[in-house]
C-alpha atoms as a PDB file:
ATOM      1  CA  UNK A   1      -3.455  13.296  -7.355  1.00  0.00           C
ATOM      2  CA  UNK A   2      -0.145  11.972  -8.301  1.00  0.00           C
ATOM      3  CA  UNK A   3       3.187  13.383  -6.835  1.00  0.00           C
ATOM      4  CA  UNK A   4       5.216  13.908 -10.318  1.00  0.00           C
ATOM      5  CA  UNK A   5       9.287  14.022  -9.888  1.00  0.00           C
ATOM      6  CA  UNK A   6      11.005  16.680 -11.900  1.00  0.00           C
ATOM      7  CA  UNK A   7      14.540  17.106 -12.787  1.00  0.00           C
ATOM      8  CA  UNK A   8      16.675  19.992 -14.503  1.00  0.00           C
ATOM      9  CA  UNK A   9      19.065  18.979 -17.258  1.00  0.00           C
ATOM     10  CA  UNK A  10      20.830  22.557 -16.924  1.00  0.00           C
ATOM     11  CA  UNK A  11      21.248  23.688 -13.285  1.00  0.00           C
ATOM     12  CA  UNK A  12      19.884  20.234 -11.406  1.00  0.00           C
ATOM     13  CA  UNK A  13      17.382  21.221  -9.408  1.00  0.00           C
ATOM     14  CA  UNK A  14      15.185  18.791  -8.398  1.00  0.00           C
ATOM     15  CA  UNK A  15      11.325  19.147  -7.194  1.00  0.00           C
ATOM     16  CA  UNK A  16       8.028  16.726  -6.643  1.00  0.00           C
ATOM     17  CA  UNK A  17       5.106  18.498  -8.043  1.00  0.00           C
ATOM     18  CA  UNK A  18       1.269  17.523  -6.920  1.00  0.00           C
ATOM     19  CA  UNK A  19      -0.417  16.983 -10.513  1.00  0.00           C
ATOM     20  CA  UNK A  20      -3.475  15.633 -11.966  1.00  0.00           C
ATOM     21  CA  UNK A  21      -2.864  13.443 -14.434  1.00  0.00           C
ATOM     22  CA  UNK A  22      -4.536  15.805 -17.254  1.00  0.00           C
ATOM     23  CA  UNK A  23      -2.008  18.544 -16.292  1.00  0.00           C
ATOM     24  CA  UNK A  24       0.201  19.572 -19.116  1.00  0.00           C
ATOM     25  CA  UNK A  25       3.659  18.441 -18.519  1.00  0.00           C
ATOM     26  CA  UNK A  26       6.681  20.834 -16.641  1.00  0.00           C
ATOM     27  CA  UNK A  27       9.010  22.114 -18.649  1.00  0.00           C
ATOM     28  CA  UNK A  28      10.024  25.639 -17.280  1.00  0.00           C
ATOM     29  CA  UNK A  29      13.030  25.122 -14.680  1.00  0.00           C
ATOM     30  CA  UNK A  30      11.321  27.424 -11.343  1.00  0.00           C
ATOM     31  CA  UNK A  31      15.230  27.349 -10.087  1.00  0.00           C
ATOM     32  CA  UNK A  32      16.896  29.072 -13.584  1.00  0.00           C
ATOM     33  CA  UNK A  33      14.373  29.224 -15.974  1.00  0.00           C
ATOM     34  CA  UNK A  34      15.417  27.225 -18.628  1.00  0.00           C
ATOM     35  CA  UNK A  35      13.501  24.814 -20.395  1.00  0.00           C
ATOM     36  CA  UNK A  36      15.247  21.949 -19.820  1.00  0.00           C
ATOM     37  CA  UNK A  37      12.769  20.577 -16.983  1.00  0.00           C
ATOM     38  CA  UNK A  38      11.738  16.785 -17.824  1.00  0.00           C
ATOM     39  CA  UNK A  39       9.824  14.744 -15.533  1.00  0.00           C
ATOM     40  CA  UNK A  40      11.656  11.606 -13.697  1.00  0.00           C
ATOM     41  CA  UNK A  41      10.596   8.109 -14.008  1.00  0.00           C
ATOM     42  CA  UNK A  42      10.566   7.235 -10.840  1.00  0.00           C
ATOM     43  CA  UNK A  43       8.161   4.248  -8.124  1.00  0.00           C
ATOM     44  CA  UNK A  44       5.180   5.569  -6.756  1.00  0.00           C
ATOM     45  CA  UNK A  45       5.292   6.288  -3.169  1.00  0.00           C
ATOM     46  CA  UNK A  46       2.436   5.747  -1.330  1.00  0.00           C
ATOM     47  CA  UNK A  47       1.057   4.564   2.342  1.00  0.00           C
ATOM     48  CA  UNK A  48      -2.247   2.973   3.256  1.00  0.00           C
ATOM     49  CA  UNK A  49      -3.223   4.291   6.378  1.00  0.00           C
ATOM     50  CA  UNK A  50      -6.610   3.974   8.354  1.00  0.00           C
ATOM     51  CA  UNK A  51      -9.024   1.421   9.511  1.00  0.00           C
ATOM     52  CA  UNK A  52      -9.854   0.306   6.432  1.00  0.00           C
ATOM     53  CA  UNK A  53      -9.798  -3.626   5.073  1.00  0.00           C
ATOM     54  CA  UNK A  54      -6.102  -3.319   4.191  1.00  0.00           C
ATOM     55  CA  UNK A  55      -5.235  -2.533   8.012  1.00  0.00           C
ATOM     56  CA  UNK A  56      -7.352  -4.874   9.796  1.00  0.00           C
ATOM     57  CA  UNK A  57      -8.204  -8.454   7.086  1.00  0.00           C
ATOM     58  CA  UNK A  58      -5.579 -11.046   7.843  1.00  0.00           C
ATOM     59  CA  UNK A  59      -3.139  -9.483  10.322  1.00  0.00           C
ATOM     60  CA  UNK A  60      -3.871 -12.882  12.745  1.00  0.00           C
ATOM     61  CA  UNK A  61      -4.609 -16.470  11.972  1.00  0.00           C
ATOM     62  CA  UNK A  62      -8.570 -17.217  13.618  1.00  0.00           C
ATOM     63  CA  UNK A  63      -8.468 -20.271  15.971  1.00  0.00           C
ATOM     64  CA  UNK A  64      -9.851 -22.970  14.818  1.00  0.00           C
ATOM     65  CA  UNK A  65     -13.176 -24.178  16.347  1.00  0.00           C
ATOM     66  CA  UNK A  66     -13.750 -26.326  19.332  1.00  0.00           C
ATOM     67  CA  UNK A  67     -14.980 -29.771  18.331  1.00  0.00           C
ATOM     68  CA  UNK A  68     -18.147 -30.275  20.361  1.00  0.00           C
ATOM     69  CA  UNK A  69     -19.098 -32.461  23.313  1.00  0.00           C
ATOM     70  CA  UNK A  70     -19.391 -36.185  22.738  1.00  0.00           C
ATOM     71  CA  UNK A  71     -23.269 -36.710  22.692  1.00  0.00           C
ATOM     72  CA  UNK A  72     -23.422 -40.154  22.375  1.00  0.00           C
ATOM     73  CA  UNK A  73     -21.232 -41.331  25.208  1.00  0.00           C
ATOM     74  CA  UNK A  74     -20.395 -43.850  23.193  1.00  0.00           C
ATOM     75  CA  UNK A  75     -16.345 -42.988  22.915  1.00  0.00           C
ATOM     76  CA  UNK A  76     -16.740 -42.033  19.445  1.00  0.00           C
ATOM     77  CA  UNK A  77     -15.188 -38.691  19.840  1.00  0.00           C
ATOM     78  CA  UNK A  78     -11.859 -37.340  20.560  1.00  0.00           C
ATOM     79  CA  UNK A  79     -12.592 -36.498  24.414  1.00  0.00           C
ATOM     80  CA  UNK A  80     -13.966 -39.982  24.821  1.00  0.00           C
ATOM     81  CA  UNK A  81     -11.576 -41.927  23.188  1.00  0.00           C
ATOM     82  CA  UNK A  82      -8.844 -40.033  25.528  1.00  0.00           C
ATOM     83  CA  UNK A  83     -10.493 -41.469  28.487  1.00  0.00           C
END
């Protein structure tokens, strides 16, 4: 469920509400009554926590693999051609 910012246009209070998104819209102040409440645009605010894909897929570069073994012997690979 969302977390909905609310502001007062007569006293000032301010509150975050917890709302579903089908919830009819705040409009009773709960500081003075008045119905002057008006939700705030404001970002959303949110953490991904947890082992999840987001927490674990490309935190590290993977090594690149080891070139194999000259089989040949013939000095056609990198380790051969060193020597």
């Amino acid at each position: 469920m969302p977390i909905y910012e609310y502001r007062c246009e007569s006293c000032g209070f301010q509150k975050e509400h917890l709302q579903k998104m089908s919830d009819p819209q705040l409009t009773t102040c709960p500081e003075c009554n008045k119905e002057s409440y008006s939700k705030q645009l404001s970002a959303a605010g949110f953490q991904l926590k947890g082992s999840g894909w987001y927490a674990t897929d490309f935190k590290g570069g993977s090594k690149p693999a080891a070139s194999p073994p000259c089989q040949t012997g013939e000095g056609s690979c990198s380790s051969c051609v060193a020597n």
